[in-house]
N, C-alpha and C. Protein backbone atom coordinates (compact mmCIF):
# COMPACT_ATOMS: atom_id res chain seq x y z
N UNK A 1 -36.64 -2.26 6.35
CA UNK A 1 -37.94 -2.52 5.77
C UNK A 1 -38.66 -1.20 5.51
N UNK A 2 -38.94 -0.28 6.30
CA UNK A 2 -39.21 1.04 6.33
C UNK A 2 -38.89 1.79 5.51
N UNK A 3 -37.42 2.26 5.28
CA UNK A 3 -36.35 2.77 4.53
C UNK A 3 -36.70 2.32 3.07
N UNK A 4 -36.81 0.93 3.15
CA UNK A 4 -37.17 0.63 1.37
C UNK A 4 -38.49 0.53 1.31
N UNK A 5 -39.61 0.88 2.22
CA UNK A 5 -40.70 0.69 1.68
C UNK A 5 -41.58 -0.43 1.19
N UNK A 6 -40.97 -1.49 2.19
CA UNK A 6 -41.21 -2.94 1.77
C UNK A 6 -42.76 -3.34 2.75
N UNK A 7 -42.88 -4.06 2.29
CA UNK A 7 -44.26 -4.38 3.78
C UNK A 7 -43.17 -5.50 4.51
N UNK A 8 -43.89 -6.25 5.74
CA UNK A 8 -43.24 -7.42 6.12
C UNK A 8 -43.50 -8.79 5.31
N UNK A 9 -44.26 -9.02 4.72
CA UNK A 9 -44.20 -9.95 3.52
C UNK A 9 -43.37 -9.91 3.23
N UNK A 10 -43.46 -8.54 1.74
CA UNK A 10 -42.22 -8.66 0.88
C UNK A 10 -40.87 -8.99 1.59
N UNK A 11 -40.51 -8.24 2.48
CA UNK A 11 -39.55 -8.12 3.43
C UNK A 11 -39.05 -10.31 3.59
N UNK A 12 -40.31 -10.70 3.98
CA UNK A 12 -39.81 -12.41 4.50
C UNK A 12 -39.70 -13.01 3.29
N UNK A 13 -40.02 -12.12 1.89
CA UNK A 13 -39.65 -13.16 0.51
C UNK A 13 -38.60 -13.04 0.07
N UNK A 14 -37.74 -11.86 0.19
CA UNK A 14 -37.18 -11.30 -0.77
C UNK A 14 -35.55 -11.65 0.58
N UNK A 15 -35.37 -11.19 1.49
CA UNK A 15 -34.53 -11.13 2.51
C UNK A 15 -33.66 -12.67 1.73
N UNK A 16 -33.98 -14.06 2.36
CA UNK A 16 -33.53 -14.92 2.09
C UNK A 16 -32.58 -14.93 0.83
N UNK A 17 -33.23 -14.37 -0.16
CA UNK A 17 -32.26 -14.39 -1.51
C UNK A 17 -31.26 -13.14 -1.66
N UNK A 18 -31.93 -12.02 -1.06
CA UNK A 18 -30.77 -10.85 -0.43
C UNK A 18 -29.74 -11.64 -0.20
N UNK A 19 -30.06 -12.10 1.11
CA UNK A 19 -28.53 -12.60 1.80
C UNK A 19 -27.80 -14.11 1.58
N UNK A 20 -28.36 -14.52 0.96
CA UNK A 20 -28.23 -15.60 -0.06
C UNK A 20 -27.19 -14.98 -1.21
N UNK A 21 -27.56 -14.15 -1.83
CA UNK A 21 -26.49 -13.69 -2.77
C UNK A 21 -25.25 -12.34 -2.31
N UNK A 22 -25.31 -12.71 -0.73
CA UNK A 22 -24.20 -11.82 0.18
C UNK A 22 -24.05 -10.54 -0.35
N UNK A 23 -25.79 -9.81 -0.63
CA UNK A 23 -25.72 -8.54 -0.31
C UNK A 23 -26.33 -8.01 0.58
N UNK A 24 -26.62 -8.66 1.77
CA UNK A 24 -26.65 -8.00 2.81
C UNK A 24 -26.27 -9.09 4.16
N UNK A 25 -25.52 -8.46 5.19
CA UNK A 25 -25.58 -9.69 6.08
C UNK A 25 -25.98 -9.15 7.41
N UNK A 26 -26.35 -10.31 8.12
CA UNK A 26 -26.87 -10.20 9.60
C UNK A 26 -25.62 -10.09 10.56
N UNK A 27 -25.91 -8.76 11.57
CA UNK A 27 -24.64 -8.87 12.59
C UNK A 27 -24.94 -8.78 13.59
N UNK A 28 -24.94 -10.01 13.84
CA UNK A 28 -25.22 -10.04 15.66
C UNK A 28 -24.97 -9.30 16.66
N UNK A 29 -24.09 -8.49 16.93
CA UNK A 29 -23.57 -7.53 18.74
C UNK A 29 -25.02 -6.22 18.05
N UNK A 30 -25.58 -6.14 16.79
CA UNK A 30 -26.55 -4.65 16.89
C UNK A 30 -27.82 -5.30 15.92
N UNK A 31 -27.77 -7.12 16.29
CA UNK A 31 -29.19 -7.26 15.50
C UNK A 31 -29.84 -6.69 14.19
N UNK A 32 -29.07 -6.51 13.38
CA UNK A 32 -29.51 -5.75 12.18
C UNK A 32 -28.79 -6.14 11.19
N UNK A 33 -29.22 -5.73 9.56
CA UNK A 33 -28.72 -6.13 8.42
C UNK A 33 -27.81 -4.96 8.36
N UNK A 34 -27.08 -5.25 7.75
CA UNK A 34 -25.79 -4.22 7.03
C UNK A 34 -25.74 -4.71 5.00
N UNK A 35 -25.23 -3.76 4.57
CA UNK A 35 -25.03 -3.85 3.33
C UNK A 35 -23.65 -4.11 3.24
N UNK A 36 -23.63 -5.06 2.54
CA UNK A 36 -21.92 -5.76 2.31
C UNK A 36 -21.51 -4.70 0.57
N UNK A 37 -19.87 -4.92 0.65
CA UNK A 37 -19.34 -4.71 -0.21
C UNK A 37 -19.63 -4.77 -1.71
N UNK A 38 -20.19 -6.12 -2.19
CA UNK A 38 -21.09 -6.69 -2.86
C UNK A 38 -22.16 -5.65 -3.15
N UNK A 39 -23.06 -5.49 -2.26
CA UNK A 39 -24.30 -4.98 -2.16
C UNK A 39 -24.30 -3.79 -2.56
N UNK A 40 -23.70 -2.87 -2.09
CA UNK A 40 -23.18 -1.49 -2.36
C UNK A 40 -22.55 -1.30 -3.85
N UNK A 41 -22.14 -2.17 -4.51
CA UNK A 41 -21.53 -2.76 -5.95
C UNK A 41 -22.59 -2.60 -6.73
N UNK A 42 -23.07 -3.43 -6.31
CA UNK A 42 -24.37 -4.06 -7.18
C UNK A 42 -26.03 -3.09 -6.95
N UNK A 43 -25.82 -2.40 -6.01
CA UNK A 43 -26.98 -0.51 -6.02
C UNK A 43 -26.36 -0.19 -6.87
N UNK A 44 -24.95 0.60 -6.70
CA UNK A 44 -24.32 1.75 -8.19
C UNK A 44 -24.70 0.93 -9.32
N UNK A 45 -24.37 -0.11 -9.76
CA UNK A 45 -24.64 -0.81 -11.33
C UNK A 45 -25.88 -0.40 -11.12
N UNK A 46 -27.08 -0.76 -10.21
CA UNK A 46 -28.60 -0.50 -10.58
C UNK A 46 -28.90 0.68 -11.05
N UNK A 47 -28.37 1.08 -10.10
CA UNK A 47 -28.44 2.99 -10.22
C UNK A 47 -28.12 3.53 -11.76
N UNK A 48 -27.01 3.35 -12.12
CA UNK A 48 -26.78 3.29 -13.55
C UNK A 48 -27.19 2.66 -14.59
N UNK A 49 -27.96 1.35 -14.07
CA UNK A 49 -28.47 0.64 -15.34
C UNK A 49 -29.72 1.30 -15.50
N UNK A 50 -30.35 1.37 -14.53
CA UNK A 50 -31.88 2.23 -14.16
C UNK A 50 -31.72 4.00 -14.89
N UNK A 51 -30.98 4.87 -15.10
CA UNK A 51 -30.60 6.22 -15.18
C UNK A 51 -30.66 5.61 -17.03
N UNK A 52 -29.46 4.75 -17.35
CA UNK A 52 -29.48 4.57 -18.76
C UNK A 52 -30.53 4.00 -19.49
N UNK A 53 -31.31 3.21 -19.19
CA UNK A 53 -32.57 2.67 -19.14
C UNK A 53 -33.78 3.73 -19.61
N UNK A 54 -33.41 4.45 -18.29
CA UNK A 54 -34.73 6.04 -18.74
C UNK A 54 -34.39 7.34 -19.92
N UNK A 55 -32.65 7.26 -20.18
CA UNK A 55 -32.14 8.07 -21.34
C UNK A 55 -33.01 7.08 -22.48
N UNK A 56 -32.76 5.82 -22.42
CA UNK A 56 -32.83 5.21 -23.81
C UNK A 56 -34.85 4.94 -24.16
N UNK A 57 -35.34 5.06 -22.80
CA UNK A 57 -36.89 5.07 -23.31
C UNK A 57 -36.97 6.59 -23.55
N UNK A 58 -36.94 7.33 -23.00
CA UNK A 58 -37.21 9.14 -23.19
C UNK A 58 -36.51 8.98 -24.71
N UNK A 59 -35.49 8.44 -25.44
CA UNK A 59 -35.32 8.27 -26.48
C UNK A 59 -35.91 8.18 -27.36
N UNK A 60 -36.59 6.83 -27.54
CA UNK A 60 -37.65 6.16 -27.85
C UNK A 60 -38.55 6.29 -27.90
N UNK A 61 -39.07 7.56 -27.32
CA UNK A 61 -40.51 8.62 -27.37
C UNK A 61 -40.05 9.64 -28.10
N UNK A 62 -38.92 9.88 -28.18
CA UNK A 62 -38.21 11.05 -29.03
C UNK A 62 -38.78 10.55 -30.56
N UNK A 63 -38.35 9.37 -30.91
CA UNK A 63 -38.18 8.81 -32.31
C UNK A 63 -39.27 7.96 -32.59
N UNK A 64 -40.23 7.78 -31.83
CA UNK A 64 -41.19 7.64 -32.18
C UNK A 64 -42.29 8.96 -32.58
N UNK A 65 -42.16 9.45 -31.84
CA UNK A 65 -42.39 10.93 -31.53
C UNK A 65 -42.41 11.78 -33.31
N UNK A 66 -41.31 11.45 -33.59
CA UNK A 66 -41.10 11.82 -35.07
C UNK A 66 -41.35 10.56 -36.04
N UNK A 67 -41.70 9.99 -36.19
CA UNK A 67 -42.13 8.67 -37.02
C UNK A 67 -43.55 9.08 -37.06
N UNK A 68 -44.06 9.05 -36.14
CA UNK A 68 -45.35 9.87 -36.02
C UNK A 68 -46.06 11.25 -37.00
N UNK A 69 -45.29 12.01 -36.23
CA UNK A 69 -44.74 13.17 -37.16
C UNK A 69 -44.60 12.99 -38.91
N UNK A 70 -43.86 12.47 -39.31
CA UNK A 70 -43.32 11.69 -40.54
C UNK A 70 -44.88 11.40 -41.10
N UNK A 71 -45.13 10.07 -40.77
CA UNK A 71 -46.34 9.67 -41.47
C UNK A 71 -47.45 10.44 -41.42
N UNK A 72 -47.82 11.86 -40.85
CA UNK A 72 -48.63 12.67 -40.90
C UNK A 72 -48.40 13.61 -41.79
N UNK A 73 -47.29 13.84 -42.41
CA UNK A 73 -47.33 14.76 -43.39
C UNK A 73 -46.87 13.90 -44.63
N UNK A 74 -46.99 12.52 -44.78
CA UNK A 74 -46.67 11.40 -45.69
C UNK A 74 -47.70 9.98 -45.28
N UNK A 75 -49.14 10.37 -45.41
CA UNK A 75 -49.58 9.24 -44.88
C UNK A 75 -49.59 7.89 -45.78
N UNK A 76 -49.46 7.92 -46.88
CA UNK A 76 -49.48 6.78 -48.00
C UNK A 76 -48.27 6.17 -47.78
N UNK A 77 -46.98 6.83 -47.42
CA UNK A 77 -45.74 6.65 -47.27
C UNK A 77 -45.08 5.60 -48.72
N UNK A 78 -45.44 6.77 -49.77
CA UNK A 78 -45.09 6.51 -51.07
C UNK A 78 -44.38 7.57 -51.82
């Protein structure tokens, strides 16, 4: 909870569907969650979808960026 910065709310909403979709499970002999195989799967995809995500908006300020540009030295755009 700490580690991710969750409050205990979020923590009692979100947990259930965590381990519901067996990325994380409870282990009894040390009382604590562990990250399953799954889970660890499915961070790297985030990690990467999140990284490509911010190439393609920083993009998108690029080319807007110049569209901008464009119609300022062509404002009639004729």
């Amino acid at each position: 909870m700490y580690q991710a910065n969750l409050s205990y709310k979020a923590l009692q909403r979100y947990l259930p569907q965590i381990v519901g979709a067996s990325l994380v499970d409870y282990e009894d002999e040390t009382k604590s969650y562990i990250l399953t195989d799954k889970g660890s799967d499915y961070l790297n995809v985030y990690q990467r979808y999140t990284e490509a995500n911010k190439n393609v908006e920083n993009h998108m300020k690029e080319v807007f960026s110049e569209k901008k540009s464009l119609e300022m030295l062509f404002p009639d755009g004729k």
